[in-house]
Protein backbone atom coordinates (compact mmCIF):
# COMPACT_ATOMS: atom_id res chain seq x y z
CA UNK A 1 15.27 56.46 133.65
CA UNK A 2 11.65 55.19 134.03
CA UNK A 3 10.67 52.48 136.71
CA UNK A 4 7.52 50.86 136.31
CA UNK A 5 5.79 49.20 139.37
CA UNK A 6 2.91 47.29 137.98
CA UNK A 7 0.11 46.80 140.75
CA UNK A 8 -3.69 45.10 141.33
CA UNK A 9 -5.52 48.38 142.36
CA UNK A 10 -5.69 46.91 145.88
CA UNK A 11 -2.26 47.56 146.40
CA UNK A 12 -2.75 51.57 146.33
CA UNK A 13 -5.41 52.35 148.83
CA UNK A 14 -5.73 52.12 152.35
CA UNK A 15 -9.69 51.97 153.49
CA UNK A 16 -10.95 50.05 156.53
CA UNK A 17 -11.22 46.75 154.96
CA UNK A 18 -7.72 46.66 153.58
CA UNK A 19 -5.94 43.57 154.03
CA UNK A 20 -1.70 43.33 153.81
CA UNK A 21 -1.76 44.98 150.27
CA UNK A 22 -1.02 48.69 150.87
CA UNK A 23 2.02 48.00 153.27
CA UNK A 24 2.97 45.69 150.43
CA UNK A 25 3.06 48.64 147.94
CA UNK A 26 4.63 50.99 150.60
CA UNK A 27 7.14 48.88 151.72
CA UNK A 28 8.62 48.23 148.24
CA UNK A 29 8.69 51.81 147.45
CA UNK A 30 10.12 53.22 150.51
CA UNK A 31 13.03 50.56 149.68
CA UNK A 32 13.26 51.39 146.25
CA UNK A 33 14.09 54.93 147.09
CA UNK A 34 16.52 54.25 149.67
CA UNK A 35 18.62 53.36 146.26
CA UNK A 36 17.31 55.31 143.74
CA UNK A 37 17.07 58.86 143.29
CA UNK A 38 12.95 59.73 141.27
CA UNK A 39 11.96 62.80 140.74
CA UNK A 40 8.30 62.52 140.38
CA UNK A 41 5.94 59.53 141.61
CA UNK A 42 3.35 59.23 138.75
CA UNK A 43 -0.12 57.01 139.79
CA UNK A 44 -2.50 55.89 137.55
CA UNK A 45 -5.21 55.32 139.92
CA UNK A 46 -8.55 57.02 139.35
CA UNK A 47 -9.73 59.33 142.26
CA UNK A 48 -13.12 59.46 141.18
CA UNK A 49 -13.49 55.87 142.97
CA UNK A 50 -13.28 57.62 146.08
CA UNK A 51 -16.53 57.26 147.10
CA UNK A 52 -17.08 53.72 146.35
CA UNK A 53 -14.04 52.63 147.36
CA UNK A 54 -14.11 55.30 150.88
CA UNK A 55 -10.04 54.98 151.02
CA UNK A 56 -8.03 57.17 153.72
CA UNK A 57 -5.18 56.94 151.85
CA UNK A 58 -3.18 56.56 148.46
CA UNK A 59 0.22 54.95 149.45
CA UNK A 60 1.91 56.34 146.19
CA UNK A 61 0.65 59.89 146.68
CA UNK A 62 1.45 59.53 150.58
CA UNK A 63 5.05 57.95 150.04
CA UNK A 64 5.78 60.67 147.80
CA UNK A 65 5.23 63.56 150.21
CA UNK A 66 6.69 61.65 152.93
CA UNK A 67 10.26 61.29 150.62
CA UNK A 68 9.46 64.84 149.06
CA UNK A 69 9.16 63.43 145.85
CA UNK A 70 6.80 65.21 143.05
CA UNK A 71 3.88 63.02 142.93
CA UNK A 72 1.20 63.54 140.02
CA UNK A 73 -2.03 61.31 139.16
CA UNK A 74 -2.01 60.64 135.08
CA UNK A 75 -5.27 58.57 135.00
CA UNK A 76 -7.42 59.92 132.48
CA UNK A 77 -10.95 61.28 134.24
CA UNK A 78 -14.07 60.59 132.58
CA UNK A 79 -14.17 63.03 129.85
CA UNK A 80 -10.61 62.01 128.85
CA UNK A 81 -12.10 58.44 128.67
CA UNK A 82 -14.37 58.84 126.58
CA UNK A 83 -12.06 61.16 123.82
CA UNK A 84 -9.85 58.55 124.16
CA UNK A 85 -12.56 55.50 123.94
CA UNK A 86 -10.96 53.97 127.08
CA UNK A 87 -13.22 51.37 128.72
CA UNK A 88 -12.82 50.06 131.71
CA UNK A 89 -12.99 45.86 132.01
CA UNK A 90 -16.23 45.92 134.09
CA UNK A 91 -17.83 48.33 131.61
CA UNK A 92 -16.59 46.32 127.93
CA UNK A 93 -18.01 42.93 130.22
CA UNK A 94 -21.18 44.47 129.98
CA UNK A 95 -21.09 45.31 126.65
CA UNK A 96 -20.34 41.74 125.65
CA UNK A 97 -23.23 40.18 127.74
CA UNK A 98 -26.00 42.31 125.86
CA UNK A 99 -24.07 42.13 122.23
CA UNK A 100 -23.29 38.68 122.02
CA UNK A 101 -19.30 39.03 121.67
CA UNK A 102 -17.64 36.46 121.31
CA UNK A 103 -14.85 36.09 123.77
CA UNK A 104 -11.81 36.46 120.98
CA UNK A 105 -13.86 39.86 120.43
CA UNK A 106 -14.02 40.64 124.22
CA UNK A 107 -10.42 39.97 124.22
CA UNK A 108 -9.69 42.45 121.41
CA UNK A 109 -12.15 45.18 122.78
CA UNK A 110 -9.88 44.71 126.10
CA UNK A 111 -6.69 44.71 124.03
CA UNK A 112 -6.95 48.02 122.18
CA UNK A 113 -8.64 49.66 125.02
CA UNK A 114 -5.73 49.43 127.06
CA UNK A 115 -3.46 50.61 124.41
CA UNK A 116 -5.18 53.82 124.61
CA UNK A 117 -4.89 53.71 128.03
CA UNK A 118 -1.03 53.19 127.90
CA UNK A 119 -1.15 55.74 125.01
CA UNK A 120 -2.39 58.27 127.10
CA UNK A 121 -0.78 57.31 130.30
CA UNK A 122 2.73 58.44 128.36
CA UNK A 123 1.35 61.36 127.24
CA UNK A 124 0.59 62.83 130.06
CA UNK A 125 4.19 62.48 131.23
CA UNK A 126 6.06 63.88 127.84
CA UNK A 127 7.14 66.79 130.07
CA UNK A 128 8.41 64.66 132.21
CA UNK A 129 10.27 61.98 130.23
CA UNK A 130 13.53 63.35 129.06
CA UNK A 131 17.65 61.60 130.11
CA UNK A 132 17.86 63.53 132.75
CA UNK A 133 14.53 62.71 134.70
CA UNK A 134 13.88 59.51 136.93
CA UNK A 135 10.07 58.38 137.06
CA UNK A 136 8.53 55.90 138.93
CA UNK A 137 5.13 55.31 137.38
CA UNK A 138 3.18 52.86 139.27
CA UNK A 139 0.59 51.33 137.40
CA UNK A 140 -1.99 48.47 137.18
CA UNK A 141 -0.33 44.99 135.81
CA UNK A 142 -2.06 45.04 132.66
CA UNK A 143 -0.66 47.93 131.59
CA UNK A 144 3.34 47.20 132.54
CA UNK A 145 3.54 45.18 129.16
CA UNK A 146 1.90 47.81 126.77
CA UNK A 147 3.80 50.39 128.64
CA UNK A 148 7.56 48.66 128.11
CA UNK A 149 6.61 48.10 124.56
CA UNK A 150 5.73 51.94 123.80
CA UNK A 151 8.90 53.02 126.37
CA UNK A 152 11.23 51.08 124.29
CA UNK A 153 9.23 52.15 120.70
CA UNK A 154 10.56 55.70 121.96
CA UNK A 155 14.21 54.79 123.24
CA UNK A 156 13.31 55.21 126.70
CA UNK A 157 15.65 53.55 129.23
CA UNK A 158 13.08 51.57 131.83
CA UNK A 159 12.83 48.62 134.32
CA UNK A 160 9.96 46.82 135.71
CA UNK A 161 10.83 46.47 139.30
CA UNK A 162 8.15 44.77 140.59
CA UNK A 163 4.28 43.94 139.29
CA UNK A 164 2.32 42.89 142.95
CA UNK A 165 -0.89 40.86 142.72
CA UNK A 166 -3.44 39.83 145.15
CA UNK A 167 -3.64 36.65 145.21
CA UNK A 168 -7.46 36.77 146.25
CA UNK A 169 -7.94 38.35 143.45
């Protein structure tokens, strides 16, 4: 079984100016496993931004080795996103200021980049992803959607059990 938590990035990090987020995040998955039985806690959540971002903490990755639960990050790094042509939002903004995009084009730049995101994000778990396993991948919200649609494309069994958003965001 796959569980998909779909999350605003906010919701995964704990630096000094975090707000209510992270306990949101932590709370919900130390309840979820209470019920459930996972055997691996897969983040997409890009280390890299660990300098900009100067976070303490990943709740996912912490949870995880609190619960001994296998916990692995599947983000791609920044070689992976470029074989794979992932952009990120900030990055395909850009690029439509100083093109000239219009916004349906934006949109579909947006689009297809994170289907190769979601592409990729299953890849890196096809070990993983067999009847007997339970995963919880947390992920960011835009990706839960793409995500179901390529789960149930395969005959994966999944849920969505929760997608949290900031609402200051």
């Amino acid at each position: 079984m796959i569980y998909l938590v779909g999350v605003d990035p906010v919701f995964q990090y704990v630096n000094e100016d975090s707000e209510e987020h992270p306990e949101e995040l932590r709370g919900l998955l130390i309840s979820f496993l209470g019920d459930n039985e996972i055997d691996l806690i897969a983040e997409d959540f890009d280390q890299a931004d660990k300098e900009d971002l100067d976070y303490t903490e990943i709740v996912g990755q912490t949870v995880a080795l609190d619960h001994s639960i296998s916990h692995r990050f599947i983000s791609p790094d920044s070689s992976e996103c470029e074989e794979y042509d992932i952009q990120d939002y900030a990055d395909l903004l850009k690029i439509k200021q100083m093109s000239g995009w219009t916004e349906r084009e934006f949109e579909d730049a947006v689009t297809d980049s994170n289907g190769r995101r979601e592409e990729f994000l299953l890849e890196a778990l096809e070990h993983d992803l067999n009847e007997d396993s339970s995963v919880l991948i947390i992920c960011q919200n835009i990706n839960v959607e793409g995500l179901c649609d390529l789960l149930e494309d395969e005959s994966y069994e999944y849920e969505v059990i929760d997608e949290m958003m900031a609402e200051s965001l």
